[in-house]
Protein backbone atom coordinates (compact mmCIF):
# COMPACT_ATOMS: atom_id res chain seq x y z
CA UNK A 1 31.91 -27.88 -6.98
CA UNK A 2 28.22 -27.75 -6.22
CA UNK A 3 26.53 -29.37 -3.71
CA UNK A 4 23.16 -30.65 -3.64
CA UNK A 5 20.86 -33.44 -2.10
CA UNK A 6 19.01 -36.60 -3.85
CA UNK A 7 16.13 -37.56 -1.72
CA UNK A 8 14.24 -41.25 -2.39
CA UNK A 9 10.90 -40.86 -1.79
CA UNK A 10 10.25 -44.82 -2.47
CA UNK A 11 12.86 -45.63 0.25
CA UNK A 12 12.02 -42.96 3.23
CA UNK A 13 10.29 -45.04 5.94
CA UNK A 14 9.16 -42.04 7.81
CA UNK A 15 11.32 -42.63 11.02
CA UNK A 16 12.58 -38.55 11.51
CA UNK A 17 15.79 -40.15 11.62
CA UNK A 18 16.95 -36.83 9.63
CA UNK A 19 15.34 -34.21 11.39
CA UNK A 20 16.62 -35.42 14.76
CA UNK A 21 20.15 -35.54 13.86
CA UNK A 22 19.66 -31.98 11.68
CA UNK A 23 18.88 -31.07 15.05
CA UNK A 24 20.68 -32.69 17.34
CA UNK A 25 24.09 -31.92 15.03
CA UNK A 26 22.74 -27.83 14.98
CA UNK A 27 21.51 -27.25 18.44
CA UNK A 28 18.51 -26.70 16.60
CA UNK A 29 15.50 -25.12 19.24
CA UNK A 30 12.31 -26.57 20.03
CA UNK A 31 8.96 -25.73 17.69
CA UNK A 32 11.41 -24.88 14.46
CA UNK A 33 13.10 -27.18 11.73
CA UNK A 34 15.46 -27.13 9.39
CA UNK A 35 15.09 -30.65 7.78
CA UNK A 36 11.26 -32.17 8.63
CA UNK A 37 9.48 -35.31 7.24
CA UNK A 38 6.18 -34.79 5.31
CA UNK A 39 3.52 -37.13 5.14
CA UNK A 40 0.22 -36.98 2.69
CA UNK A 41 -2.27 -39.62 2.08
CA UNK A 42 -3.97 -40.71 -1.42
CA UNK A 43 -6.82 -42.42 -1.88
CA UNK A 44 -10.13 -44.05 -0.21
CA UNK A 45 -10.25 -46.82 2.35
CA UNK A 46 -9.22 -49.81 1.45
CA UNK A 47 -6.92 -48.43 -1.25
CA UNK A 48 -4.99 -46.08 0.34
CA UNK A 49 -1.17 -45.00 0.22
CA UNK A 50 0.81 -42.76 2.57
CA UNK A 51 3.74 -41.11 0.95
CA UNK A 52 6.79 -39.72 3.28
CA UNK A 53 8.77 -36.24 1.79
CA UNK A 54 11.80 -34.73 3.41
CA UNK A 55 11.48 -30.90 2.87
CA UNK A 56 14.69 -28.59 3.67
CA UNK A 57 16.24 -25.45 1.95
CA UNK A 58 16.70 -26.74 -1.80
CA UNK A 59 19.94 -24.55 -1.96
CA UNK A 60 19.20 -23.05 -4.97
CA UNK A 61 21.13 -21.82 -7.79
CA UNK A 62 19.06 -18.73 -7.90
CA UNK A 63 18.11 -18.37 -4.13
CA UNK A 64 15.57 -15.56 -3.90
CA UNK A 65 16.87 -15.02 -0.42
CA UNK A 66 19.93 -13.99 -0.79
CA UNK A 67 19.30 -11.42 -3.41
CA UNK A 68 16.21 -10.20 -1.17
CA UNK A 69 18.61 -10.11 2.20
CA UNK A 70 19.09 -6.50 3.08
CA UNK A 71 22.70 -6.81 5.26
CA UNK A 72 23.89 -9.86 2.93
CA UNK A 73 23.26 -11.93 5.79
CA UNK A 74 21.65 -14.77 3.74
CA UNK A 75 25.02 -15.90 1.34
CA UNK A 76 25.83 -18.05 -1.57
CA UNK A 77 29.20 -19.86 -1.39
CA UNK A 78 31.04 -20.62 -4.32
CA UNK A 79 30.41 -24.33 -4.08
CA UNK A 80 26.33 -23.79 -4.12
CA UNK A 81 25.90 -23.91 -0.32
CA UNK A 82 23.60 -21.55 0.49
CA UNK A 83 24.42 -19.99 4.25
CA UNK A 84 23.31 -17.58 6.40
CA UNK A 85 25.03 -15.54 9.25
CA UNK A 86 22.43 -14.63 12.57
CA UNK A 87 25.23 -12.05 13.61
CA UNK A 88 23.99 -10.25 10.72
CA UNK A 89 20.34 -11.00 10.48
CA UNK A 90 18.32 -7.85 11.32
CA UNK A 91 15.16 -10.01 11.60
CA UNK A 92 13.83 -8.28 8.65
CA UNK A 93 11.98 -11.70 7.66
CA UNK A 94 11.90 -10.67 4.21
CA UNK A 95 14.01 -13.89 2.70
CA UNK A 96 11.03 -15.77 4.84
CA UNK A 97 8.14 -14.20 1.83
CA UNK A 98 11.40 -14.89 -0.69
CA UNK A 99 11.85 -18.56 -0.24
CA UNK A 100 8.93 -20.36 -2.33
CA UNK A 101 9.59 -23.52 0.39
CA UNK A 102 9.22 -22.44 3.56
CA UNK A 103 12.73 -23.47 4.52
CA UNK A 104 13.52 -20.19 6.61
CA UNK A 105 12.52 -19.93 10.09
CA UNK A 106 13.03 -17.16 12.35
CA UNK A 107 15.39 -18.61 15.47
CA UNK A 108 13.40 -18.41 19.06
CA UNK A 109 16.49 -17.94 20.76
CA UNK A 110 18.81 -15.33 18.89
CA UNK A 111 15.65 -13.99 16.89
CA UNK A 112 17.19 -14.30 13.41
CA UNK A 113 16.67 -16.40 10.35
CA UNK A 114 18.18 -19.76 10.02
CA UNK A 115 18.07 -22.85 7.61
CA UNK A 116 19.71 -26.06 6.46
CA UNK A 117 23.27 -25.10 6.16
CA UNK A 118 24.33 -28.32 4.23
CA UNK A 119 26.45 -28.75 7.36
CA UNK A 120 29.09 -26.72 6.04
CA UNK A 121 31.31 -27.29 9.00
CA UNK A 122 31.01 -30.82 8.33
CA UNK A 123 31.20 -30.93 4.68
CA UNK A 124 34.43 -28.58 4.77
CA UNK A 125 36.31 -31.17 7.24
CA UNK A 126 35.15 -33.61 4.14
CA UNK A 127 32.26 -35.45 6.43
CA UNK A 128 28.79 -35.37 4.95
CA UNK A 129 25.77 -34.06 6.44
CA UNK A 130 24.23 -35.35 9.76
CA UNK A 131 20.82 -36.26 7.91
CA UNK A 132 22.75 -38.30 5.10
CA UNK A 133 24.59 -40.29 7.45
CA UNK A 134 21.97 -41.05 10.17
CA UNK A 135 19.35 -42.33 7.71
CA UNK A 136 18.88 -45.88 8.07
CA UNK A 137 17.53 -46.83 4.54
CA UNK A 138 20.01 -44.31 2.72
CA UNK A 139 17.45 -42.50 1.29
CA UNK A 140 18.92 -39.08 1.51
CA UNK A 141 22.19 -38.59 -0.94
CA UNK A 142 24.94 -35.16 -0.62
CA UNK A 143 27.65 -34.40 -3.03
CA UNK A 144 29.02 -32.37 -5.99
CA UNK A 145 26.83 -32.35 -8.52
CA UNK A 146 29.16 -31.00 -11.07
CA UNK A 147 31.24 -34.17 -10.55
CA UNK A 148 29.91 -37.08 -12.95
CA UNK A 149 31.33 -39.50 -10.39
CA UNK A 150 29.76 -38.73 -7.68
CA UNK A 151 26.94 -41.08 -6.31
CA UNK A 152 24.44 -38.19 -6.61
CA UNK A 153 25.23 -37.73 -9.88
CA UNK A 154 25.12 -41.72 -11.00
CA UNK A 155 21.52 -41.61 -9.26
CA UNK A 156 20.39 -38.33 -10.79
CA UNK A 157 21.22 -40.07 -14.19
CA UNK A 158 19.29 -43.34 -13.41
CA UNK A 159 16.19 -42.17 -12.07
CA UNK A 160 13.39 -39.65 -13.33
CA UNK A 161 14.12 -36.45 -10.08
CA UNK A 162 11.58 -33.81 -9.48
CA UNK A 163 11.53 -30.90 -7.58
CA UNK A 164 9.34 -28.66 -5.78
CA UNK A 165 8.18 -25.70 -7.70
CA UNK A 166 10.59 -25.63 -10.68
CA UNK A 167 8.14 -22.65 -12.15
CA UNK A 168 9.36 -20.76 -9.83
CA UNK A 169 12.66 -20.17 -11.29
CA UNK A 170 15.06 -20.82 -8.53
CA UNK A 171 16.44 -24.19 -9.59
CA UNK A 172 16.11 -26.32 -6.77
CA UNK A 173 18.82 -28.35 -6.51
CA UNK A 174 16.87 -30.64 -3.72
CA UNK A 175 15.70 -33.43 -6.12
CA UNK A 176 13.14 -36.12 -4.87
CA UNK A 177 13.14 -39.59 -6.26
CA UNK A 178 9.47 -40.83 -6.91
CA UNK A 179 8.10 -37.83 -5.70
CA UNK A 180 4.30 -37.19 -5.36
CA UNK A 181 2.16 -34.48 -6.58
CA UNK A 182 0.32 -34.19 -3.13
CA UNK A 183 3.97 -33.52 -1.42
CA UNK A 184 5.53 -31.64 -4.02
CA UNK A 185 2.40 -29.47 -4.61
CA UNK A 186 1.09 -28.60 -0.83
CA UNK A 187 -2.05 -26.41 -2.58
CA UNK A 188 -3.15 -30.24 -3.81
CA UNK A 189 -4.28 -30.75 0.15
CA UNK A 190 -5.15 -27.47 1.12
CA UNK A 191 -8.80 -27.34 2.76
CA UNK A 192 -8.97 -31.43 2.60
CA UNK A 193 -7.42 -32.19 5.61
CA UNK A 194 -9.32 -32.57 8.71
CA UNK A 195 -6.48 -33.71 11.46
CA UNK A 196 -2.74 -33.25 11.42
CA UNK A 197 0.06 -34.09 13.32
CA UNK A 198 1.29 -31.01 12.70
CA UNK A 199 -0.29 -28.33 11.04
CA UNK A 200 1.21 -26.31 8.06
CA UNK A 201 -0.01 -22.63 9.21
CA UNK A 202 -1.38 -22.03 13.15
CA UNK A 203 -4.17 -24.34 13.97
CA UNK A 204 -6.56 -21.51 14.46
CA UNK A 205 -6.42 -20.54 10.65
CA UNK A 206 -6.35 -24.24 10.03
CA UNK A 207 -10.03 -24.64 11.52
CA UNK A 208 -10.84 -22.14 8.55
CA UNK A 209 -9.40 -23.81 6.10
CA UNK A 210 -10.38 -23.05 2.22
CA UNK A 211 -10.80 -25.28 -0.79
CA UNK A 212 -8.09 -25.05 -2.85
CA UNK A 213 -8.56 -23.24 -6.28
CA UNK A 214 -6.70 -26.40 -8.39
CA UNK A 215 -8.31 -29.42 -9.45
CA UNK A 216 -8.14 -32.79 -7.18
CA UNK A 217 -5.75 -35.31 -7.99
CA UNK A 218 -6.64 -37.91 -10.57
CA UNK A 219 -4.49 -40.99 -10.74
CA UNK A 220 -6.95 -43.86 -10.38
CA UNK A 221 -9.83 -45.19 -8.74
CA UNK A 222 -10.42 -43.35 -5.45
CA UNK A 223 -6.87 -41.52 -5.40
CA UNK A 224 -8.82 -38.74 -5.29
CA UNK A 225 -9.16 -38.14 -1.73
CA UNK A 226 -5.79 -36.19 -0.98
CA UNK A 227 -4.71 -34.96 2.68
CA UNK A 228 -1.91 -33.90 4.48
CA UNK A 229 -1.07 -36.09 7.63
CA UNK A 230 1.95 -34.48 9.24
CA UNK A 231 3.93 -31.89 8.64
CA UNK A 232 5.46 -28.87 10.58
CA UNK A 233 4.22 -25.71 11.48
CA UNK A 234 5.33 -22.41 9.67
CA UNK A 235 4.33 -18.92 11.34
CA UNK A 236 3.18 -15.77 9.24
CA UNK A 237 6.58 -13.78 8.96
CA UNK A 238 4.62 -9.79 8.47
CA UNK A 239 1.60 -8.65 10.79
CA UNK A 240 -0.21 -5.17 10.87
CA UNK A 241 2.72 -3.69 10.81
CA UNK A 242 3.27 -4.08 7.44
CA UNK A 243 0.13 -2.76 6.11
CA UNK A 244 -0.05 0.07 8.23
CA UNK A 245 3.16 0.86 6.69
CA UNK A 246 1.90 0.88 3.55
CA UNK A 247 -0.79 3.14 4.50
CA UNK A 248 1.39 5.54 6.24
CA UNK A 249 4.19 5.88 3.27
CA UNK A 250 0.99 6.48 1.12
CA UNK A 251 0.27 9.76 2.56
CA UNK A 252 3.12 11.08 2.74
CA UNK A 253 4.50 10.60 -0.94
CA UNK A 254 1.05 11.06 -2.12
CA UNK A 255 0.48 14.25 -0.05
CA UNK A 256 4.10 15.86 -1.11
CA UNK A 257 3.54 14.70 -4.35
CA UNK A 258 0.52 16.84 -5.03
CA UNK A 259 2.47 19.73 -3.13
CA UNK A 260 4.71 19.01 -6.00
CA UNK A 261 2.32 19.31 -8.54
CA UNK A 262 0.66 22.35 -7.54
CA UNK A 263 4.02 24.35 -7.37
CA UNK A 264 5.67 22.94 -10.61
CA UNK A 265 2.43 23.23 -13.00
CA UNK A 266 1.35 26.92 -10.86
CA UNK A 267 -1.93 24.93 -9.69
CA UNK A 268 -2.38 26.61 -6.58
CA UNK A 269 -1.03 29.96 -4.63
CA UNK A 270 1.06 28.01 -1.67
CA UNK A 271 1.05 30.14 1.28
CA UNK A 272 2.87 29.88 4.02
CA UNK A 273 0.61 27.68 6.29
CA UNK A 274 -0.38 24.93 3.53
CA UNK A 275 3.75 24.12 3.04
CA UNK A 276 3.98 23.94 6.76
CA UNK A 277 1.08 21.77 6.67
CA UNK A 278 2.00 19.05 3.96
CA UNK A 279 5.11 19.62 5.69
CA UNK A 280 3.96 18.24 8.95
CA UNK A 281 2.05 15.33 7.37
CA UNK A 282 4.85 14.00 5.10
CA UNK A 283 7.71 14.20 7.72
CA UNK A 284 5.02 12.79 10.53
CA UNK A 285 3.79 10.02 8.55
CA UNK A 286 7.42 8.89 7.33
CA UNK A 287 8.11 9.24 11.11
CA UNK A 288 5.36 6.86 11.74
CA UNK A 289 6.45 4.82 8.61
CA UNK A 290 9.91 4.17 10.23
CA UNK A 291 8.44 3.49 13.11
CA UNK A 292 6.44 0.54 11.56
CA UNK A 293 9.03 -1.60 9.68
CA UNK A 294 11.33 -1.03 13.10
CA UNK A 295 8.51 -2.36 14.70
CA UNK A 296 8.27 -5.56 12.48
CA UNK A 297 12.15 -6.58 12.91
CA UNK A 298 13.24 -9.45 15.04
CA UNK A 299 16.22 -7.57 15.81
CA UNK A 300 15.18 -3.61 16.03
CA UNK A 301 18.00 -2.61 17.37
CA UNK A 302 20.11 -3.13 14.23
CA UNK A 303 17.61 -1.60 11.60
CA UNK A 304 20.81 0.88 11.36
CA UNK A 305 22.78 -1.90 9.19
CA UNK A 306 20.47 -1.46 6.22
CA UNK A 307 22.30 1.60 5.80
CA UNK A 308 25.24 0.92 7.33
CA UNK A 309 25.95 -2.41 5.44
CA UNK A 310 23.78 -2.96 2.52
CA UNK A 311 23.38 -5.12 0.29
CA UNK A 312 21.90 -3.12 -3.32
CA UNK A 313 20.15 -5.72 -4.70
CA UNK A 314 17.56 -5.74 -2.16
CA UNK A 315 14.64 -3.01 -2.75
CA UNK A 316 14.47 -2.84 1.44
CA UNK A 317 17.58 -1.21 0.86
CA UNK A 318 17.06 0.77 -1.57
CA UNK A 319 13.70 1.55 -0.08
CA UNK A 320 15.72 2.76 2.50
CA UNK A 321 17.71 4.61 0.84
CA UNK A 322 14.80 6.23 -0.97
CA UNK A 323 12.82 7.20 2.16
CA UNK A 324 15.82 8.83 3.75
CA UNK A 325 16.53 10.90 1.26
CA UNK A 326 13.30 12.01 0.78
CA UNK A 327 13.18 13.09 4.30
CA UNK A 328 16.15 14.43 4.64
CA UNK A 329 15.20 16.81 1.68
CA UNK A 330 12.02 17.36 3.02
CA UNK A 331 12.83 17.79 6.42
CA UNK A 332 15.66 20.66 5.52
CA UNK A 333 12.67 23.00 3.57
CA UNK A 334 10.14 22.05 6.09
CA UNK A 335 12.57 23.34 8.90
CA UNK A 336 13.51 26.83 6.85
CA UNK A 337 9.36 26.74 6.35
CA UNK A 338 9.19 26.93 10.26
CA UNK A 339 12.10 29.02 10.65
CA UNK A 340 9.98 31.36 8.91
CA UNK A 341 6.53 30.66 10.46
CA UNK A 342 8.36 31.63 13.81
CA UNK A 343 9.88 34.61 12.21
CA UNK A 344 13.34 33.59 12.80
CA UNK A 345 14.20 34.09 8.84
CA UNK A 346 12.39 36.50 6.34
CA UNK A 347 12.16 33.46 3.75
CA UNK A 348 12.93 30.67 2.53
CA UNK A 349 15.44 30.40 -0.45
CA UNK A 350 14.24 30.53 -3.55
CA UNK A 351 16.63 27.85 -4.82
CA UNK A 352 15.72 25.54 -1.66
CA UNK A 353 12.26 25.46 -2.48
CA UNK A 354 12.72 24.46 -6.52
CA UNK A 355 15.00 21.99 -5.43
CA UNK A 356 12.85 20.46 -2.79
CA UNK A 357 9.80 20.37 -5.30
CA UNK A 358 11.43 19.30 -8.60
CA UNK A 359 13.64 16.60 -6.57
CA UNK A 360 11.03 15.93 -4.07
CA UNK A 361 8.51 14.84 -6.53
CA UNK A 362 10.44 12.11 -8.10
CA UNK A 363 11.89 10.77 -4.35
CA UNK A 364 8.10 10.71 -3.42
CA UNK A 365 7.14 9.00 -6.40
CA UNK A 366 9.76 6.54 -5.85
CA UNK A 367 8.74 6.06 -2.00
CA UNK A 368 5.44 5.52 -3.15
CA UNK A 369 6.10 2.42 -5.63
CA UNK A 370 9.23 0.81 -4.52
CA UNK A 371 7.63 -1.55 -2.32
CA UNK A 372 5.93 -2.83 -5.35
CA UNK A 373 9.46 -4.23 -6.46
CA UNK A 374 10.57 -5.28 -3.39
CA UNK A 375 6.70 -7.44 -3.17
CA UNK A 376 8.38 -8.71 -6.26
CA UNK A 377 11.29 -9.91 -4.56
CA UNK A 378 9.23 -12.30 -2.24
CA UNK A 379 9.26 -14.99 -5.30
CA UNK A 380 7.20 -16.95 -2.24
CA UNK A 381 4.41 -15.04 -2.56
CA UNK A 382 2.67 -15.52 -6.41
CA UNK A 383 0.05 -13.24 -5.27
CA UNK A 384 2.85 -10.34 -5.11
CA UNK A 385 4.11 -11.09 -8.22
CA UNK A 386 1.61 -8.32 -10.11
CA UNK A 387 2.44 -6.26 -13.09
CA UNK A 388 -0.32 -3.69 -11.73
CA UNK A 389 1.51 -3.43 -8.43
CA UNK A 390 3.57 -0.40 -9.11
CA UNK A 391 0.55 1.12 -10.48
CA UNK A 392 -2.07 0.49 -8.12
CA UNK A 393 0.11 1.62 -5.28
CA UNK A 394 0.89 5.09 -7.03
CA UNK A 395 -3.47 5.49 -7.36
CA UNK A 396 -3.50 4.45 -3.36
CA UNK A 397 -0.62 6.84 -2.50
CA UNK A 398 -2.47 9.90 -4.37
CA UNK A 399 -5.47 8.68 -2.99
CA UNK A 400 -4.21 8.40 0.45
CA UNK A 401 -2.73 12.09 -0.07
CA UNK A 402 -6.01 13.96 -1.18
CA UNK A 403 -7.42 12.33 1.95
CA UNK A 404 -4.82 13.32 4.59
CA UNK A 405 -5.12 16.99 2.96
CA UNK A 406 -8.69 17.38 3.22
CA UNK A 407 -8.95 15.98 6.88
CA UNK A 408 -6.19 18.66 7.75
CA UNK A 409 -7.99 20.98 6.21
CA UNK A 410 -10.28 20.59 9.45
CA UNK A 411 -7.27 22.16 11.70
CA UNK A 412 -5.14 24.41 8.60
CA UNK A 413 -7.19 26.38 6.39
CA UNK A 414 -5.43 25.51 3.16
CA UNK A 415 -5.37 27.42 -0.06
CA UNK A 416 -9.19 26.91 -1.83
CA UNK A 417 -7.47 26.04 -5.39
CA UNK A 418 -4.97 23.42 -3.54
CA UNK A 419 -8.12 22.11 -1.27
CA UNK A 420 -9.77 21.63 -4.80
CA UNK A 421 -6.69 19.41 -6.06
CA UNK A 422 -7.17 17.52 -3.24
CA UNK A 423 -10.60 17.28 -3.61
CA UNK A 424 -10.21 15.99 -6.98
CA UNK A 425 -7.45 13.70 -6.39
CA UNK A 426 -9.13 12.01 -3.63
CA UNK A 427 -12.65 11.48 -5.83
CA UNK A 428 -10.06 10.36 -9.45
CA UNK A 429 -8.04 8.33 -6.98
CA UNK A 430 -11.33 6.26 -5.67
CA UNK A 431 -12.87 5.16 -8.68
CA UNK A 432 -9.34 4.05 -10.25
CA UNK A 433 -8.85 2.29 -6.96
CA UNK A 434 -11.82 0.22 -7.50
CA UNK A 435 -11.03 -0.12 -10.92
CA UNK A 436 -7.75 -1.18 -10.28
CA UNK A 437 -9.11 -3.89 -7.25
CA UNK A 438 -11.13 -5.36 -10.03
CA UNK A 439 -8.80 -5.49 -12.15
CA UNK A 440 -6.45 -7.23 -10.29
CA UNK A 441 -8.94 -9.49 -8.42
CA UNK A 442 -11.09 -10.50 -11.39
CA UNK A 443 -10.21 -8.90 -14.80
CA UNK A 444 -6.50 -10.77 -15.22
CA UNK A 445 -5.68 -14.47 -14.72
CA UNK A 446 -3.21 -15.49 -11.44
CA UNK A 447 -1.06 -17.63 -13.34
CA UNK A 448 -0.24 -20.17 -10.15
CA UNK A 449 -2.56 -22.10 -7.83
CA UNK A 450 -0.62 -20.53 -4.67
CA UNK A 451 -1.86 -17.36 -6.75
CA UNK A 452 -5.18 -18.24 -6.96
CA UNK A 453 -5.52 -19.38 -3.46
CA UNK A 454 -4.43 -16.22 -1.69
CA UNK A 455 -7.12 -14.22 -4.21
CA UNK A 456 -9.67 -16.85 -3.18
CA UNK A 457 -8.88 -16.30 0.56
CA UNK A 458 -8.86 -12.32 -0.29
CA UNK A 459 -12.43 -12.72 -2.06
CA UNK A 460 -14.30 -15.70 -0.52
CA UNK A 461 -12.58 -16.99 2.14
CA UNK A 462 -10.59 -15.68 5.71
CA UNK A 463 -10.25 -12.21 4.32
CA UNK A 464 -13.72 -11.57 2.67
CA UNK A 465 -14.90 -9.16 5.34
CA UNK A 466 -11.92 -7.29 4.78
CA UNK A 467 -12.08 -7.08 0.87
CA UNK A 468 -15.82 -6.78 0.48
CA UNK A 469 -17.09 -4.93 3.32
CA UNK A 470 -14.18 -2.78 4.36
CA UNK A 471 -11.95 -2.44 0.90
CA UNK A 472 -15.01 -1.96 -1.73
CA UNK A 473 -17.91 -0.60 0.52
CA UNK A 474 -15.95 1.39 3.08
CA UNK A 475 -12.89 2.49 1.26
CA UNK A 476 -14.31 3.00 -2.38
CA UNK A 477 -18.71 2.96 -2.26
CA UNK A 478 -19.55 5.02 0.57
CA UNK A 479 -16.81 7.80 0.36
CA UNK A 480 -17.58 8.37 -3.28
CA UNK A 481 -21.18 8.67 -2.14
CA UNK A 482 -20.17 11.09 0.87
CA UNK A 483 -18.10 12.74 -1.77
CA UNK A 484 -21.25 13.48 -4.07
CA UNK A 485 -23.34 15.19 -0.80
CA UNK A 486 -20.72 17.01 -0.16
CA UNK A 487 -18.93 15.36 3.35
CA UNK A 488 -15.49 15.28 2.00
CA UNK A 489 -13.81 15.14 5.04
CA UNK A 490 -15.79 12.16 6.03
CA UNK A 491 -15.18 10.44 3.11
CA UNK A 492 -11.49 10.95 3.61
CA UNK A 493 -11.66 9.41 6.55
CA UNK A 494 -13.48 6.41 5.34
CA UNK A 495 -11.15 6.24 2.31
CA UNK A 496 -8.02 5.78 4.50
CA UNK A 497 -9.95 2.91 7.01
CA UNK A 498 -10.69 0.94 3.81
CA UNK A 499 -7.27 1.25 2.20
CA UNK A 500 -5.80 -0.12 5.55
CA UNK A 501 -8.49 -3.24 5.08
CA UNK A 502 -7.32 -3.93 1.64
CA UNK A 503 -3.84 -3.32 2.77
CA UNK A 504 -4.36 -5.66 5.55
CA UNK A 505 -5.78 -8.37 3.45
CA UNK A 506 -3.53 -8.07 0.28
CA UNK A 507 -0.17 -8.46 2.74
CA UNK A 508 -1.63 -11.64 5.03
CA UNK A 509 -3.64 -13.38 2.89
CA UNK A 510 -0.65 -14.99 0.08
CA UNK A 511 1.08 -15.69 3.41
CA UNK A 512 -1.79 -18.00 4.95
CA UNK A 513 -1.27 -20.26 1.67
CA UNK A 514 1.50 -22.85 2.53
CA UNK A 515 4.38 -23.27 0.27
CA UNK A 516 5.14 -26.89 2.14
């Protein structure tokens, strides 16, 4: 058994026949969709042809959002329905950046991700789906796909199907029936359409629309005029949040890491007051990292399931699992470090400490990178999908670490030779930042338009300002020239402001390019 939808473009008429029983059937709220009709327009006046697409979930065989779901609350039944359960959702919105089709939306009322179903409680009762049997022209086919007699299968087999994004590796098993490149592709119209009926991302980024980084269509005399007509609107899942996250978990692995460093290679004399110091950075700024993805859930008040039901083959979880541990390792020296500060213990134990730094080093390293794999998780987000990523966000983290230490430095006299590592770390960890940008902006190909779109809106578009004046002049230019005169501290600071700009444009920019 495996379920999946046919979908005849050449016989939908356009009526929303389908998404008005998906939601009358589902009790599905106002402003969100789980089945919704598409329409794009080809062509110049007088020869002109609107196209109708119904988008849902595709229910893949390979459904990025289950294996991205923290608590498991995105499933994948044995007979290729893919489900969800809101009593689990955490609100996380990370099988939102997974799902290349926008077919997740996050519930106004419980707060919680929900999709197309298939109608599971009709299909087990052996009744087919409300959108199949409302449709007036039949256009919309369910059934097992595995079974050669079923009608989906006879039509499969007489007609040339397409789906959306099959590069994406998820096989769809949604397949359209004379299905056009301007609905299939939604990059084709992006930047060309001037009114909707409803608007793909929030009308106020519409109004700043960019042209799209792929060719126009070609198929004949004036088809190349290509716009999008009506479709529904899809909110950004992450906000500042996330990028101040990113930010935050930078200076703390990145500070204990060069901690690390100094103790394990004997690069520095540690006194007392420069471990309570890193100390106090690492554990505040993973406070304040907690903080920020609790922040970003729908549902805060069950962040406690990631570790209480996980599911491993998400990297939030073992993100999670990652951060805690390094925190709960650093957190026990740091607290025999104060014990001894406030003379309630003569020292610390030898073996804590060499377990703390030879341990440590490797959790903080981890902390520092992970989020790079679970960024390759969001298989709806091409931008992401970097082989640089776990590299660049080491550079940031050491970066951001040098940084933090020399702006404490301000408050804690630190040890000279550790100040100097941080000193140096800070200045190496600039110029491979903007070597790395470049790199990753310019010097590689983004092998996918939705790729190439969210570097064009990073570059030249929404998020120039960002990029150009606050991630290469801010954060990388003028600290390396306040580093040269001598005002490291001051470059420090600047280095952090324009790591949160690139931050902030590297997280929202692949998620302004639609994916319907």
């Amino acid at each position: 058994m495996n379920y999946g939808f046919l979908i005849n473009n050449s016989k939908c008429i356009g009526c929303h026949a389908c998404s008005t029983a998906c939601k009358s059937e589902n009790q599905v709220p106002l402003g969100v969709f789980r089945t919704w009709v598409k329409y794009t327009e080809v062509g110049r006046y007088p020869d002109v042809r609107r196209n109708f697409q119904v988008n849902r979930c595709n229910h893949c065989m390979n459904p990025p959002c289950v294996e991205i779901c923290p608590v498991a609350a995105m499933t994948q039944r044995d007979d290729g329905i893919v489900g969800y359960n809101a009593d689990l959702c955490i609100g996380c919105k990370s099988c939102m950046q997974a799902c290349p089709y926008n077919s997740i939306y996050i519930d106004p009322e419980t707060n919680t991700a929900q999709k197309c179903h298939f109608c599971a409680h009709r299909v087990d009762n052996g009744i087919e789906p409300a959108c199949v049997v409302v449709c007036p022209q039949h256009a919309i086919v369910a059934g097992d796909l595995d079974d050669p007699a079923s009608e989906i299968s006879r039509e499969i087999s007489k007609h040339n199907v397409t789906v959306r994004k099959p590069e994406q590796g998820t096989a769809p098993k949604c397949f359209y029936v004379d299905g056009h490149q301007a609905a299939l592709t939604p990059t084709v119209t992006e930047g060309h359409s001037k009114s909707f009926l409803w608007g793909d991302i929030p009308s106020e980024e519409m109004k700043q629309a960019e042209p799209s980084c792929e060719p126009l269509l070609y198929m004949g005399d004036g088809e190349h005029m290509v716009q999008t007509r009506a479709n529904v609107g899809h909110k950004v899942p992450w906000h500042w949040q996330v990028p101040a996250y990113l930010v935050t978990k930078g200076i703390a692995s990145g500070t204990f890491m060069l901690m690390a460093m100094a103790f394990i290679y004997h690069l520095a004399d540690l006194g007392g007051p420069t471990k309570v110091a890193v100390g106090l950075i690492t554990m505040g700024f993973l406070a304040l990292t907690g903080v920020f993805l609790i922040l970003d859930l729908e549902r805060p008040e069950r962040f406690i399931r990631v570790m209480l039901r996980p599911q491993f083959k998400s990297w939030l979880v073992r993100g999670a699992y990652i951060i805690n541990a390094f925190a709960g390792l650093v957190a026990l020296w740091w607290g025999a470090e104060l014990a001894v500060l406030f003379g309630m213990i003569d020292q610390v134990p030898v073996g804590l400490t060499h377990v703390t730094m030879y341990l440590g080093f490797p959790l903080a390293l981890a902390a520092s990178v992970y989020t790079a794999f679970l960024f390759g998780q969001a298989e709806g987000r091409d931008f992401w999908q970097s082989p640089l990523l776990p590299f660049h966000f080491l550079t940031q983290s050491v970066m951001a670490g040098g940084a933090a230490l020399l702006i404490a430095n301000l408050f804690v006299p630190l040890d000279p030779d550790f100040l100097g590592l941080a000193s140096h770390a800070l200045a190496i960890g600039l110029v491979t930042n903007l070597m790395m940008i470049f790199l990753g902006e310019f010097g590689m190909s983004h092998p996918t338009d939705t790729a190439r779109s969210a570097a064009h809106k990073i570059t030249h578009g929404e998020y120039k300002v960002h990029f150009w004046g606050g991630a290469i002049v801010v954060g990388g230019l003028l600290p390396i020239g306040l580093m040269i005169v001598g005002l490291a501290p001051v470059a420090a600071l600047a280095a952090l402001a324009g790591l949160y700009f690139y931050e902030h444009a590297f997280v929202m920019a692949p998620q302004k390019v639609p994916n319907s």
